[in-house]
N, C-alpha and C. Protein backbone atom coordinates (compact mmCIF):
# COMPACT_ATOMS: atom_id res chain seq x y z
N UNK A 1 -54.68 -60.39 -14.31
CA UNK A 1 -55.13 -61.21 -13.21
C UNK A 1 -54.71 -62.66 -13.40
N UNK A 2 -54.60 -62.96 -14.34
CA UNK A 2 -54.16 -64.75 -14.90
C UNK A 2 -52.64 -65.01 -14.41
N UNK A 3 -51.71 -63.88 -14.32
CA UNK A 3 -50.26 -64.24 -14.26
C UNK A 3 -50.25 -64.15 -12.53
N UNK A 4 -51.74 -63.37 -12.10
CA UNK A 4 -51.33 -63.51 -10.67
C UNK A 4 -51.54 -64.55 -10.28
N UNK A 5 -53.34 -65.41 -10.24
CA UNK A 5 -53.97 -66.67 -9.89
C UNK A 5 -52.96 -67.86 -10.44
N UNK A 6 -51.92 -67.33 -11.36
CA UNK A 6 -51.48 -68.67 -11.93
C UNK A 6 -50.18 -68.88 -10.65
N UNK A 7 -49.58 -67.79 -11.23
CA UNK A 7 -48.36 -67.57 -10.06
C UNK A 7 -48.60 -68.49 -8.51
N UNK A 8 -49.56 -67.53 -8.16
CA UNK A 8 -50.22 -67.84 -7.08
C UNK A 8 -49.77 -69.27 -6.33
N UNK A 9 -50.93 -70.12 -7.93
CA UNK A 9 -51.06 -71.45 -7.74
C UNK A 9 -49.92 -72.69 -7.42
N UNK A 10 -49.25 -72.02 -8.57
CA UNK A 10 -47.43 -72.27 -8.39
C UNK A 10 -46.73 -72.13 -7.44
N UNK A 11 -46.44 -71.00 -6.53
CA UNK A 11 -45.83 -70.50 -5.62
C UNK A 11 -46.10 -71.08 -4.49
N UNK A 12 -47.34 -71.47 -4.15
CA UNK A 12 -47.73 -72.35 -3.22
C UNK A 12 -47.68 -73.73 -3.14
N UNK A 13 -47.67 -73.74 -4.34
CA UNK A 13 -47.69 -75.56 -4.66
C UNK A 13 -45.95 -75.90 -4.51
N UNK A 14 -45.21 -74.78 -4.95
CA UNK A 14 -43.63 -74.96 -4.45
C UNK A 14 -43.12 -74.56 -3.01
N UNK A 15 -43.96 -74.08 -2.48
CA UNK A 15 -43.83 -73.47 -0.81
C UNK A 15 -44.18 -74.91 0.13
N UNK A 16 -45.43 -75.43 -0.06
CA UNK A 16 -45.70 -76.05 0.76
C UNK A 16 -45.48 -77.41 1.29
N UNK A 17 -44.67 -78.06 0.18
CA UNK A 17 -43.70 -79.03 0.80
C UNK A 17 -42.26 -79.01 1.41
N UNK A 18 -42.56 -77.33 1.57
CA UNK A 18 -41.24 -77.00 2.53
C UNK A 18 -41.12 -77.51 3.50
N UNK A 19 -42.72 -77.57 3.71
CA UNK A 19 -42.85 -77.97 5.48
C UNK A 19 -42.75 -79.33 6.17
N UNK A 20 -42.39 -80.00 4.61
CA UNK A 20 -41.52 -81.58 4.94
C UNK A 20 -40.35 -81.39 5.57
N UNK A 21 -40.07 -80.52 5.54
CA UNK A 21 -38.19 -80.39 5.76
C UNK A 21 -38.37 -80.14 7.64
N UNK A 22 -37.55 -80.55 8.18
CA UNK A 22 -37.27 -79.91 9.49
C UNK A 22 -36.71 -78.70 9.76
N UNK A 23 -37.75 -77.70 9.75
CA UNK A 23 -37.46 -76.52 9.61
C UNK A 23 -37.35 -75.73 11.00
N UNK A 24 -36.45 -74.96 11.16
CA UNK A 24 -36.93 -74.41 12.83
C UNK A 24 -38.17 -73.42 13.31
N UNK A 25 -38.89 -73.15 13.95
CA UNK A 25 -40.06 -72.67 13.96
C UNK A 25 -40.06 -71.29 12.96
N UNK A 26 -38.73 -70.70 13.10
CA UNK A 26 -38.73 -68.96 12.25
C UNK A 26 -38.94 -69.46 11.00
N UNK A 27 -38.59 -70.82 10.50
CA UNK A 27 -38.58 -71.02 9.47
C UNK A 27 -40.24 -71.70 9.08
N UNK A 28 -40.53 -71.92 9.16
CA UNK A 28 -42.10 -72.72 9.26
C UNK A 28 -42.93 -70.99 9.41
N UNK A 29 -42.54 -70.24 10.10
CA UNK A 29 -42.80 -69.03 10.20
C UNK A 29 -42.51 -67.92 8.81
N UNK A 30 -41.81 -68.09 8.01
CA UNK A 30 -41.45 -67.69 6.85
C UNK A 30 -42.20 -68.21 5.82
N UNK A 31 -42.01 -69.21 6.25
CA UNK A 31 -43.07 -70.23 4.69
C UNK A 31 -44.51 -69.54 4.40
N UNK A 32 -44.98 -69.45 6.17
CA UNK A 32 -46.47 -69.29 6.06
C UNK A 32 -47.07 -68.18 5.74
N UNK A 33 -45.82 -67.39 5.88
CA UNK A 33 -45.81 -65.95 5.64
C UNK A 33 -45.50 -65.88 4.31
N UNK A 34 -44.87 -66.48 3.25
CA UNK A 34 -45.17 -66.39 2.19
C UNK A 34 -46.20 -66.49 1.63
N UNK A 35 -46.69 -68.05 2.23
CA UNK A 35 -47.81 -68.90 1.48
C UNK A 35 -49.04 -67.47 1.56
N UNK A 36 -49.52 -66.91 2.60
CA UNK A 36 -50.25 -65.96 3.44
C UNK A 36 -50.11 -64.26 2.43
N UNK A 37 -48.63 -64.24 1.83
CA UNK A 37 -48.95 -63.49 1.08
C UNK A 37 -49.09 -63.50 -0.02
N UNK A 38 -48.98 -63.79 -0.52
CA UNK A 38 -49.76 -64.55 -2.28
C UNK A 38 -51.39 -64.84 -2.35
N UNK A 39 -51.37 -65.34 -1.18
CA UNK A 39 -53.52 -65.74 -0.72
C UNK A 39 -53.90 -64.67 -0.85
N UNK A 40 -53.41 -63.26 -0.16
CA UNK A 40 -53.66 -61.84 -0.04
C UNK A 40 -53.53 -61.17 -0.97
N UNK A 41 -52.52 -60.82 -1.74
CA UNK A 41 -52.31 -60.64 -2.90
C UNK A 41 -53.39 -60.68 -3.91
N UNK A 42 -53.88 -61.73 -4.32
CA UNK A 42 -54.52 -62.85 -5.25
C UNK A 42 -56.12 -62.01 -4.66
N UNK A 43 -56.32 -62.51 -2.94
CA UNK A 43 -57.91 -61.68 -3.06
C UNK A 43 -58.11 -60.56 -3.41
N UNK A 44 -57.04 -59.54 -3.49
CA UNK A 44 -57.23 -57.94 -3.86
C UNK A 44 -57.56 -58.04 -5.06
N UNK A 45 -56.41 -58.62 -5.72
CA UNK A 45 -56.87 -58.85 -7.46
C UNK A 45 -58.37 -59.47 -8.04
N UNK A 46 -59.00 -60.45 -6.99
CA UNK A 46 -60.13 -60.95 -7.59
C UNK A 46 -61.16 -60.26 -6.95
N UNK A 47 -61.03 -59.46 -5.99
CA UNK A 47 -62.24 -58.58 -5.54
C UNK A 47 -62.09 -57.38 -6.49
N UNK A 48 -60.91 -56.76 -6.61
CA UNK A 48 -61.01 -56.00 -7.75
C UNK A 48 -61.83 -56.07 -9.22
N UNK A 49 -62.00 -57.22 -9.39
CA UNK A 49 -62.32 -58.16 -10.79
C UNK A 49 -63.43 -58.06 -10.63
N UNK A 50 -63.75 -58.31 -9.19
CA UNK A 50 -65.45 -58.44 -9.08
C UNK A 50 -65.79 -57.58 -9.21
N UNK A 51 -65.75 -56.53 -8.15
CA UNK A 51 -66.06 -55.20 -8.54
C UNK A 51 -66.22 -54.43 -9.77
N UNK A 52 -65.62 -55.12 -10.93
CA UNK A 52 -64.95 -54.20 -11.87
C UNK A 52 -66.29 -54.64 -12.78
N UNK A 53 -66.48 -56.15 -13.25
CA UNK A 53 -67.16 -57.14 -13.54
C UNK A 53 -68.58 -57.42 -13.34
N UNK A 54 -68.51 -57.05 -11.66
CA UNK A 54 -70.15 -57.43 -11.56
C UNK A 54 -71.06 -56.43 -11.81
N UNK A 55 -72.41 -56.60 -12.26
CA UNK A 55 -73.33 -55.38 -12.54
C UNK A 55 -73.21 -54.95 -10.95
N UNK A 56 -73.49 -53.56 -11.16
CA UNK A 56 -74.19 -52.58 -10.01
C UNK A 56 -75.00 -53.41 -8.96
N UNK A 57 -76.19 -53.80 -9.87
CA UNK A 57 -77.31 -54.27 -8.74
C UNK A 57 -77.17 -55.75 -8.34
N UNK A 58 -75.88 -56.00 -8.87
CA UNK A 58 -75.97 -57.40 -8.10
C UNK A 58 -75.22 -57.19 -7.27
N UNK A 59 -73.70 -56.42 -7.02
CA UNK A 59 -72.55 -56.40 -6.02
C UNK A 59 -72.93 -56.78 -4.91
N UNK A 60 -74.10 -57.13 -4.24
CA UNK A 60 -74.31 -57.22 -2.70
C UNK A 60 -74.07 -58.85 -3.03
N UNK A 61 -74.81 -58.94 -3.75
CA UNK A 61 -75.21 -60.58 -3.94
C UNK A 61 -74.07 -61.38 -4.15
N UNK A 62 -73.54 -60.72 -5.17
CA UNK A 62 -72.29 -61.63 -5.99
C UNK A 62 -70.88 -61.39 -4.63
N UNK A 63 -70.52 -60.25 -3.98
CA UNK A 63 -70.18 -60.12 -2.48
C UNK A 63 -70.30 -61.00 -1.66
N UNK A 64 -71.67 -61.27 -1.17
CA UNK A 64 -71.90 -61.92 -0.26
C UNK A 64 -71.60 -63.60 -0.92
N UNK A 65 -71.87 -64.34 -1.87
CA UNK A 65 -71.88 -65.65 -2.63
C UNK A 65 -70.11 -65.53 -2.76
N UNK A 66 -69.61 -64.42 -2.86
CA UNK A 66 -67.69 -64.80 -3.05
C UNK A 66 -67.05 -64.63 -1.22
N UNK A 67 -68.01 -64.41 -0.55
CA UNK A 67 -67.49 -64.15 0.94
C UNK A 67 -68.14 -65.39 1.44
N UNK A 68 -69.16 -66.13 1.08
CA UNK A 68 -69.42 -67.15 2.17
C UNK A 68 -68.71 -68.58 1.09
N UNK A 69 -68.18 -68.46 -0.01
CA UNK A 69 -67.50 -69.30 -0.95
C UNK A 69 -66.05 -69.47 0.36
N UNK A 70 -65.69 -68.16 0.57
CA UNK A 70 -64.58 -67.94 1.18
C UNK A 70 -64.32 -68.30 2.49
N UNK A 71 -65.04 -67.87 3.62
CA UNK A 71 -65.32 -68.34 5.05
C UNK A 71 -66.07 -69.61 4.86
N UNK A 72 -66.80 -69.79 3.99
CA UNK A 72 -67.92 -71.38 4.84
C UNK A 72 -66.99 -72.44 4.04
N UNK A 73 -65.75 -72.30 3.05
CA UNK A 73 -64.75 -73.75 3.56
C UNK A 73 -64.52 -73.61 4.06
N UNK A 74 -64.19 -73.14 5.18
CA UNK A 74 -62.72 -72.70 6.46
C UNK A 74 -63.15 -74.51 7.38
N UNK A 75 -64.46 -74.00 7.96
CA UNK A 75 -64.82 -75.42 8.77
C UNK A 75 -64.95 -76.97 7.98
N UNK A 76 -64.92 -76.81 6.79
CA UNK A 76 -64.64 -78.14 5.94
C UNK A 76 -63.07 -77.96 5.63
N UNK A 77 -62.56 -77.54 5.68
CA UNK A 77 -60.86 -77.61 5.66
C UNK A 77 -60.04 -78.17 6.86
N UNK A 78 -60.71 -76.82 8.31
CA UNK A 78 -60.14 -77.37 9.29
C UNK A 78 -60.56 -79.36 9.65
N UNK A 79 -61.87 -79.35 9.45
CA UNK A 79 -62.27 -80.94 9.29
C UNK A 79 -61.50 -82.18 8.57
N UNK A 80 -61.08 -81.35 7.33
CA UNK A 80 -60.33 -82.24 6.48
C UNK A 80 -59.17 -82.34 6.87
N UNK A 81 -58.50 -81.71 7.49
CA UNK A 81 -56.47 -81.70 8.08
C UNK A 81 -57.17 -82.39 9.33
N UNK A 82 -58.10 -82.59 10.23
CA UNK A 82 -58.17 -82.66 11.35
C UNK A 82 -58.09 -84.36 10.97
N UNK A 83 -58.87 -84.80 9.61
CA UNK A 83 -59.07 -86.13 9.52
C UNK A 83 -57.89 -86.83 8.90
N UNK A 84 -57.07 -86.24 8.08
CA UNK A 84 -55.97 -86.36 7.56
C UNK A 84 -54.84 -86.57 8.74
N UNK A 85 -54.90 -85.80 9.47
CA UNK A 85 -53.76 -85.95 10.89
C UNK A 85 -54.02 -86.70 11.30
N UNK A 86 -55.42 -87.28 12.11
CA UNK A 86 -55.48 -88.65 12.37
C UNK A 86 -55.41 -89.74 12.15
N UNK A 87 -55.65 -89.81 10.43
CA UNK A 87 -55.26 -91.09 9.94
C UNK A 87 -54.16 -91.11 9.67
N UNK A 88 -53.21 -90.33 8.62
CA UNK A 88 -51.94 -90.16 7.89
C UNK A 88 -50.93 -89.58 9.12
N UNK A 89 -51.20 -88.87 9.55
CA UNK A 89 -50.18 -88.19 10.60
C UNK A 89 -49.52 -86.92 9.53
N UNK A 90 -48.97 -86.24 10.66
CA UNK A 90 -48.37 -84.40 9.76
C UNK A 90 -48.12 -84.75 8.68
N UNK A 91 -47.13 -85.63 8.23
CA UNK A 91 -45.96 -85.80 7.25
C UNK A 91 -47.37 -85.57 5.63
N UNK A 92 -47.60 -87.24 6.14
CA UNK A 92 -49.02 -87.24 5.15
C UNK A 92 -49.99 -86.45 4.85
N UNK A 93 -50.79 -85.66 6.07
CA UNK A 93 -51.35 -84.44 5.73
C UNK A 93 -50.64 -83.36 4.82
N UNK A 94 -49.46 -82.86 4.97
CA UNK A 94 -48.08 -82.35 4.21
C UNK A 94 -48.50 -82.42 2.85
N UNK A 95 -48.08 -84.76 2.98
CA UNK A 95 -48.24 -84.56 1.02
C UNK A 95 -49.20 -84.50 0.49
N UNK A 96 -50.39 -84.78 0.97
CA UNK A 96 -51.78 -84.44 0.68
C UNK A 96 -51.95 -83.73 0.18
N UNK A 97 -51.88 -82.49 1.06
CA UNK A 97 -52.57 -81.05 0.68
C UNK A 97 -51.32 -80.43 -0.64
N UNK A 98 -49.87 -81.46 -1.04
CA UNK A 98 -49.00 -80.36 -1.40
C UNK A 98 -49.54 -81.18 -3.05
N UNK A 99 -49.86 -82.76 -3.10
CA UNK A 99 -50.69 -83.16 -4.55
C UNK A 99 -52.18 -82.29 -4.70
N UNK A 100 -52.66 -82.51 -3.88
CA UNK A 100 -53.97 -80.92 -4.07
C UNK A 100 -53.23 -79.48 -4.60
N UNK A 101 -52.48 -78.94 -4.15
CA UNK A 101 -51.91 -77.48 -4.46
C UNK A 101 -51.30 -77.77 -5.92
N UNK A 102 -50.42 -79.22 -6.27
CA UNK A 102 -49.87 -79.27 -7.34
C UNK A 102 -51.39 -79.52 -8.65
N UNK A 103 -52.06 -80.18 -8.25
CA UNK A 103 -53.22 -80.39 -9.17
C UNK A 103 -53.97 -79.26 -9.54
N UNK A 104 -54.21 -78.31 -8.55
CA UNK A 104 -54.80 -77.02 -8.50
C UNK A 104 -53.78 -76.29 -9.33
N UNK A 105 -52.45 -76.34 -9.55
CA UNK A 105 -51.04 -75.57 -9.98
C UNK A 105 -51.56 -75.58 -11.18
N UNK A 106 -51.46 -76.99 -11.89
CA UNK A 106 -51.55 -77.49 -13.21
C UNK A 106 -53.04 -77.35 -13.78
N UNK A 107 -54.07 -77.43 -13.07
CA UNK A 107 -55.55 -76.90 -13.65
C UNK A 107 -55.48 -75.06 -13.87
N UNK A 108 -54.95 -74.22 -13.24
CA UNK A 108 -54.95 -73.31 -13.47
C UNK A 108 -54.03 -72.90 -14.90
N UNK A 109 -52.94 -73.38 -14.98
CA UNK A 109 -52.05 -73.27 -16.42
C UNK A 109 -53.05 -73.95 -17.38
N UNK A 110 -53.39 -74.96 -16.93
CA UNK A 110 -54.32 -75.74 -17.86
C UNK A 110 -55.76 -74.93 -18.48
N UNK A 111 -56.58 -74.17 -17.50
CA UNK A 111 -57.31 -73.39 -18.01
C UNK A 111 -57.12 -72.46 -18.89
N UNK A 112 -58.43 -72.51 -19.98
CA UNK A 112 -58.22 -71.46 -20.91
C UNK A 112 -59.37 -70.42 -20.36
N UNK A 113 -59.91 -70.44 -19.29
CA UNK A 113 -61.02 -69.55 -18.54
C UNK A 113 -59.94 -68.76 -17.77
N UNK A 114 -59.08 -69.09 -16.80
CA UNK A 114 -57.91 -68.68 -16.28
C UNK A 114 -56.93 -67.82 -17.03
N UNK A 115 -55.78 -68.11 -17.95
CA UNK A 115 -55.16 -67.98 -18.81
C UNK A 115 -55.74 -66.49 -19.79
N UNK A 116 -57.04 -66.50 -20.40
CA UNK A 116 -57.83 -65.90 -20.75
C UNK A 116 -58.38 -64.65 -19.91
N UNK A 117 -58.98 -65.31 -19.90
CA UNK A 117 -60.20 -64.49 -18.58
C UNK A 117 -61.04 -64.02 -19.34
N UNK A 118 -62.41 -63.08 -19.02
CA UNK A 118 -63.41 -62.88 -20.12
C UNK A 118 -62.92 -61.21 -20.04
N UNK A 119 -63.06 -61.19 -21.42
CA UNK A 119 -62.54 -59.45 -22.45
C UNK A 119 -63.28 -58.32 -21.22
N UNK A 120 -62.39 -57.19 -21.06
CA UNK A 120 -63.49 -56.39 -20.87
C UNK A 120 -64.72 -55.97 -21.32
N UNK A 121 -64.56 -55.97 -23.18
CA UNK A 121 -65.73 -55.20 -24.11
C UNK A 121 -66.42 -56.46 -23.69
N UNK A 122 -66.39 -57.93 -23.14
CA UNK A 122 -67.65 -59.09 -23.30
C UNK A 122 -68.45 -58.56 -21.72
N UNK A 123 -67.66 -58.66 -20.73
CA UNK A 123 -68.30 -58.12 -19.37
C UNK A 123 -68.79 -56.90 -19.45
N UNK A 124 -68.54 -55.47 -20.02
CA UNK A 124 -69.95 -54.60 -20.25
C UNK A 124 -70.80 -54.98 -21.11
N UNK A 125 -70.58 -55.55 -21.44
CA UNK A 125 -71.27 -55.99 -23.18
C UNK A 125 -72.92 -56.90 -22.32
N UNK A 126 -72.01 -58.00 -21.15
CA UNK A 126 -73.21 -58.78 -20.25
C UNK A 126 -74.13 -57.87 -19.26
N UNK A 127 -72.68 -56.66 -18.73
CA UNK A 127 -73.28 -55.85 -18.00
C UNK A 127 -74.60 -54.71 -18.41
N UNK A 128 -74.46 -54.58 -19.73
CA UNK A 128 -75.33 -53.73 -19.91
C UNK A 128 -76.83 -54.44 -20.45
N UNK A 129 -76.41 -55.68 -21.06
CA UNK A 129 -77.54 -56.63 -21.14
C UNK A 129 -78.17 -57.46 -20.02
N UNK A 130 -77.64 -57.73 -18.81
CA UNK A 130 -78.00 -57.76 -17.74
C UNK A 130 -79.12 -56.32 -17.23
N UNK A 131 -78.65 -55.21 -17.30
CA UNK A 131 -79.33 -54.10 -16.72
C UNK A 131 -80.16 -54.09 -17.50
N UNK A 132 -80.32 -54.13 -18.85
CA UNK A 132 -81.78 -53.79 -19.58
C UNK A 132 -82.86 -55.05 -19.23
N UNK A 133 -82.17 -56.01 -19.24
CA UNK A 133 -83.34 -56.99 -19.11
C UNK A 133 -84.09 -56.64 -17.49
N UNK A 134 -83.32 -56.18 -16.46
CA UNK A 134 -83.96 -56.09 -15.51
C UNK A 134 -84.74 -55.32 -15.42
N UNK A 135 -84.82 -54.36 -16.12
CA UNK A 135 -85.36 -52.61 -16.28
C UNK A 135 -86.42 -53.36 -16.64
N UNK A 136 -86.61 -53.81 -17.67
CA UNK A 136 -87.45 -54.48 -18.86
C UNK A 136 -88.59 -55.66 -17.53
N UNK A 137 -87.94 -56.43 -17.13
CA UNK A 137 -88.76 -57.41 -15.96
C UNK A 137 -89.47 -56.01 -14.93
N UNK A 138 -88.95 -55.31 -14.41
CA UNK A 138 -89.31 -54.31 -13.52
C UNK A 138 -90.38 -53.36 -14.17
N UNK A 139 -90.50 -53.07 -15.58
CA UNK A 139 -91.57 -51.92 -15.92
C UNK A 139 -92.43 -53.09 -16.06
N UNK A 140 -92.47 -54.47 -16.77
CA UNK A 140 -93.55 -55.23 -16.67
C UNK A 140 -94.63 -55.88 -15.43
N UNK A 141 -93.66 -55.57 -14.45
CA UNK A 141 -94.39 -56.19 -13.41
C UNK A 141 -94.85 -55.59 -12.74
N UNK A 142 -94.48 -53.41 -12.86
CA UNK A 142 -94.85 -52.53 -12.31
C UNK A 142 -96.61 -52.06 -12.21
């Protein structure tokens, strides 16, 4: 999962100052369609992770907290290009978001949480100590 999120991070951060260039619409159309598949890519792999990762009895929870992580920036993003275009204009919005993608590039290589990731034997290891303690809260309070 690390060579994908890293990739990822990279691939986009080199895609998206394409859109400095005067490109003809098929082409602006290609980019986004790259950028678009790598985003896709990348969520299969980290829903997979979750799934794989999260205890049983939390999946609704930890689901729902990685789905509204996901949709509830959308309206602080569109806000932020909306404020960026007005002050900076396209070009600037452009380099904006392409020093964000490069900073995001380099924090991900930079992570050793990333790079790493946590062992499988440590995530059953939480998973199964997670489930006893709950068992354990649940016969006490029964």
């Amino acid at each position: 999962m690390a060579a994908a999120v890293i990739g990822k991070h990279v691939l986009v951060a080199a895609l998206f100052p394409l859109l400095l260039l005067d490109l003809p619409l098929y082409g602006v159309g290609i980019v986004w369609a790259a950028i678009s598949f790598q985003v896709s890519i990348v969520a299969v792999i980290q829903r997979k992770s979750v799934l794989r990762d999260a205890p049983a009895d939390l999946m609704g929870r930890v689901q729902s907290f990685t789905t509204l992580l996901s949709y509830g920036s959308l309206p602080v993003g569109a806000a932020a290009t909306g404020f960026l275009l007005d002050s900076v204009g396209g070009r600037g919005t452009v380099m904006v978001y392409t020093a964000v993608l490069i900073a995001m590039a380099v924090w991900s290589i930079a992570s050793p949480a990333i790079r790493h990731g946590i062992p499988r034997t440590d995530a059953r290891r939480r998973r199964r100590s997670s489930l006893g303690q709950r068992s354990a809260i649940r016969e006490v309070h029964v």
